[in-house]
Protein backbone atom coordinates (compact mmCIF):
# COMPACT_ATOMS: atom_id res chain seq x y z
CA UNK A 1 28.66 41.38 -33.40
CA UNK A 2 26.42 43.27 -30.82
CA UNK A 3 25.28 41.83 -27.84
CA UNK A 4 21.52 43.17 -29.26
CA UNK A 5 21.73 40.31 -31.98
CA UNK A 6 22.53 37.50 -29.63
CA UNK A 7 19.81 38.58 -27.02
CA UNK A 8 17.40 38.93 -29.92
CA UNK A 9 18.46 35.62 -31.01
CA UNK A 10 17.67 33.73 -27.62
CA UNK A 11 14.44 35.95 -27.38
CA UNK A 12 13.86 34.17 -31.19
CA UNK A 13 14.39 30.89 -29.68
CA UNK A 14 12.42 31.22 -26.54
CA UNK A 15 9.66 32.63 -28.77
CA UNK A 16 9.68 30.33 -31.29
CA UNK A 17 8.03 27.17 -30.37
CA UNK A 18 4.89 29.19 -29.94
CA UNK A 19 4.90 31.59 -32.27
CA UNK A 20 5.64 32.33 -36.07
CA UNK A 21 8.30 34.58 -37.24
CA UNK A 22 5.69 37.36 -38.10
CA UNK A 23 4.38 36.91 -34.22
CA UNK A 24 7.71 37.52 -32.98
CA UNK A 25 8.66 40.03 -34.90
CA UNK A 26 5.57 41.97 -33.55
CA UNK A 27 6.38 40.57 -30.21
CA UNK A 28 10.31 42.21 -30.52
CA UNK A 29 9.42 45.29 -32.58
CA UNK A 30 11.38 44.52 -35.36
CA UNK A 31 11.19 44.11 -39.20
CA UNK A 32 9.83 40.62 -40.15
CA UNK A 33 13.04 41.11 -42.41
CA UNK A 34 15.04 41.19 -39.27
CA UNK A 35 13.80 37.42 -37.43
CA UNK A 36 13.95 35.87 -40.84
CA UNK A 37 17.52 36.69 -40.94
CA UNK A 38 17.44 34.48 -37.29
CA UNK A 39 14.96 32.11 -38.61
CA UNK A 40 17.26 31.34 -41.58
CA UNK A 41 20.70 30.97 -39.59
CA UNK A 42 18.90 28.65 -37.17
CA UNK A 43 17.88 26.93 -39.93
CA UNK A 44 21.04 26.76 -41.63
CA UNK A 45 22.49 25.32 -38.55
CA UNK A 46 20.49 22.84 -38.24
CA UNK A 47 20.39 21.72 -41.70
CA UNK A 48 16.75 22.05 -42.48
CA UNK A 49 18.02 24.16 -45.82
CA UNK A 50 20.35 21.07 -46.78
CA UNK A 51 23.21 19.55 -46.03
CA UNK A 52 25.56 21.99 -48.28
CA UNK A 53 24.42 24.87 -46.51
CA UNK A 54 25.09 23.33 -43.42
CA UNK A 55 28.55 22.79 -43.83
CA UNK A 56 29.05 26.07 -45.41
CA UNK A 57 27.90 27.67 -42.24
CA UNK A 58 29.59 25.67 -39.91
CA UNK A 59 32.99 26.40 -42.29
CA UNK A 60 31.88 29.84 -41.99
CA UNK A 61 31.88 29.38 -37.79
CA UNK A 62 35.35 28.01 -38.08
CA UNK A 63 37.02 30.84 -39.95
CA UNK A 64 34.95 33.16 -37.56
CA UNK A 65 36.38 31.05 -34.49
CA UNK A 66 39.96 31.28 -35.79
CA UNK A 67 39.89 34.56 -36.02
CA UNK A 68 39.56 35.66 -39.53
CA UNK A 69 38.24 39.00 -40.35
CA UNK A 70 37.21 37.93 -43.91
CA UNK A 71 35.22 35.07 -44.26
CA UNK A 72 35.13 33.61 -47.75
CA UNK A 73 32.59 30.99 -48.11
CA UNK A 74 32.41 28.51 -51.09
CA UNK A 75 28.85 29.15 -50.73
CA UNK A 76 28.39 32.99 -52.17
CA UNK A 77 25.12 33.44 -49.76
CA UNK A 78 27.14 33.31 -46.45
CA UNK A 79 28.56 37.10 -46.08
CA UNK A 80 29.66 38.46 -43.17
CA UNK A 81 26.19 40.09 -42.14
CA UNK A 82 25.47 35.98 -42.42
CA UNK A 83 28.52 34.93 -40.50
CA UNK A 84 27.34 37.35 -37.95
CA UNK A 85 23.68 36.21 -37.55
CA UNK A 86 25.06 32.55 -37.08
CA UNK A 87 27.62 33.28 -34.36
CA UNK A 88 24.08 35.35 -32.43
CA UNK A 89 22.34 31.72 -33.33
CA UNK A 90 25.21 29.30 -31.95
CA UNK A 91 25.52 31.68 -28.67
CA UNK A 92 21.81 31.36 -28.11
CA UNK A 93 21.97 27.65 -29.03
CA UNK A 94 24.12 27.23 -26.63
CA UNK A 95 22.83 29.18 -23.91
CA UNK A 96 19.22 27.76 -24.44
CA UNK A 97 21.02 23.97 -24.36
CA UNK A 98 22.75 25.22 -20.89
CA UNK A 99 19.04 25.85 -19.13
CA UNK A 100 17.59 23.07 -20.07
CA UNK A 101 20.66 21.25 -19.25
CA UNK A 102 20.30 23.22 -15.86
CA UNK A 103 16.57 22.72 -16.04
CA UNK A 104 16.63 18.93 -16.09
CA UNK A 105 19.12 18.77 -13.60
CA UNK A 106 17.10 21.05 -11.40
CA UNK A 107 14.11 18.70 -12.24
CA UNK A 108 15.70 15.60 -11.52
CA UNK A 109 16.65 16.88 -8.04
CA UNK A 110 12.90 18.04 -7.58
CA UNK A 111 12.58 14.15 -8.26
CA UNK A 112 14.49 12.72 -5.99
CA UNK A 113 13.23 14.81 -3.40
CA UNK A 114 10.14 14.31 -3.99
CA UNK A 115 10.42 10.28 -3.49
CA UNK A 116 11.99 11.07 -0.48
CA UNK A 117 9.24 12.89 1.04
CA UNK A 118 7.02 10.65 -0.19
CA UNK A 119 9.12 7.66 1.38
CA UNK A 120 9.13 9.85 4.76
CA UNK A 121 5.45 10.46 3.93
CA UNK A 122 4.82 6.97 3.85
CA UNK A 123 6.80 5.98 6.79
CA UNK A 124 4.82 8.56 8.76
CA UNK A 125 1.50 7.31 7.61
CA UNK A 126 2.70 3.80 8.36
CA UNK A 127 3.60 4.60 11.81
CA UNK A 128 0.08 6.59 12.36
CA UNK A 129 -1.93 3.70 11.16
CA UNK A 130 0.35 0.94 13.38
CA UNK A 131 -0.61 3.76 16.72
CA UNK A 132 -4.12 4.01 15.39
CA UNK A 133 -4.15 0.24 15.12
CA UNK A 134 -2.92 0.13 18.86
CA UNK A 135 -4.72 2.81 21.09
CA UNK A 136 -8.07 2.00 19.66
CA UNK A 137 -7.85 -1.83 19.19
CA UNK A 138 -7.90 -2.84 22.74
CA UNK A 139 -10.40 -0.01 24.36
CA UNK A 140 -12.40 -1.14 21.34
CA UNK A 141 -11.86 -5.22 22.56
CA UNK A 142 -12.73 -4.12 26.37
CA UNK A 143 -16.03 -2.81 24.65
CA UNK A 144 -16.58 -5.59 23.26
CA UNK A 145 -16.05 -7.54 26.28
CA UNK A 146 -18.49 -5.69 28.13
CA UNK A 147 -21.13 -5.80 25.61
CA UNK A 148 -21.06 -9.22 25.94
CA UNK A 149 -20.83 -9.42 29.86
CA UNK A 150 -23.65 -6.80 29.88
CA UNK A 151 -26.23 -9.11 27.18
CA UNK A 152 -24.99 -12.21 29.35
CA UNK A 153 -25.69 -10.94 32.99
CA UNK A 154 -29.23 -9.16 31.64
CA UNK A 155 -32.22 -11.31 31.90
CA UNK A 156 -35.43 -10.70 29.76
CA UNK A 157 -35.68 -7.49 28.57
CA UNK A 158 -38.14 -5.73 26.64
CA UNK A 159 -38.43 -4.99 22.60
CA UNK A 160 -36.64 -1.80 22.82
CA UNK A 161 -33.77 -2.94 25.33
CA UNK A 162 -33.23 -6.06 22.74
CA UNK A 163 -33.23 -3.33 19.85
CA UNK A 164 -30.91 -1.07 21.71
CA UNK A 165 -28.49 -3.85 22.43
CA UNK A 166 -28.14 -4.76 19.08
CA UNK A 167 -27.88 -1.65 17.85
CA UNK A 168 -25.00 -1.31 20.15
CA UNK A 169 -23.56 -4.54 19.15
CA UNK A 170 -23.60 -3.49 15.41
CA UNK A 171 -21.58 -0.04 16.45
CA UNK A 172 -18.73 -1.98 18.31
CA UNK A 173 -18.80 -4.74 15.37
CA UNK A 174 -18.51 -1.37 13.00
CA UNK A 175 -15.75 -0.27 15.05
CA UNK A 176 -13.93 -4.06 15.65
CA UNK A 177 -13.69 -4.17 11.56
CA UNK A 178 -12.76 -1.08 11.41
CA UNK A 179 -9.59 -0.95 13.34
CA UNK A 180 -8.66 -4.29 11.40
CA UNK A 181 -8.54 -2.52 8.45
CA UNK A 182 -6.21 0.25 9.55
């Protein structure tokens, strides 16, 4: 069996969730003819042509595996072109199951590093917001304080210096609730 057949047959695989046989054979330049022979091995395989066939293929792998030249099938639609385009189908199986194996693994990695710069991430932000919390909470207080020792030691003023205080005293309440919710 050529190594042709068994790349074609992983191309078939890769291709076929998204496209139909026709599709691919247009997409690999061969006879329609050609990925139904794939198709139907995959098929067989997987025992969405029943049960009988099924088992005559995988008898069919078995002979092949133990190294029998002539494979004689109680099922007279298994020949050897057959035999062939189901040992190109079970390599490409298998080589598709190894990436996503390999694919999930790589994903689950991806995962765990992921929570762990998100953890760091986290910390980080944590420790921001407790320094943020720190270095403007008590110049923010000392405003405060003088606000109130500067409204306290002023005597009457007029309607703007009253409206300018309080505008004042509304920014450094803005900022006092502010810093309590970092």
């Amino acid at each position: 069996m050529s190594l042709k057949k068994r790349a074609r047959a992983l191309k078939f695989l890769n291709l076929l969730p998204h496209h139909t046989v026709s599709e691919i054979a247009k997409i690999l330049n061969k006879p329609v003819s050609t990925i139904q022979k794939h198709d139907n091995a995959l098929k067989r395989l997987l025992g969405l042509l029943g049960q009988d066939l099924r088992q005559d293929a995988f008898t069919a792998l078995a002979l092949w595996d133990s190294g029998r030249e002539q494979i004689k099938s109680t099922n007279s639609s298994t020949d050897h072109k057959m035999v062939s385009d189901l040992v190109a189908m079970r390599w490409a199986m298998d080589v598709k199951t190894k990436e996503l194996e390999q694919e999930e693994l790589f994903n689950t990695q991806l995962g765990l590093i992921a929570q762990e710069v998100a953890s760091q991430i986290k910390l980080d932000v944590n420790k921001i917001e407790a320094l943020v919390r720190s270095d403007f909470k008590t110049p923010i207080d000392d405003v405060s304080q003088a606000l109130d020792d500067l409204i306290n030691s002023l005597g009457d003023l007029s309607p703007d210096g009253i409206d300018a205080l309080d505008n004042l005293t509304e920014c450094v309440i803005a900022l006092e609730e502010l810093t309590t919710r970092l």
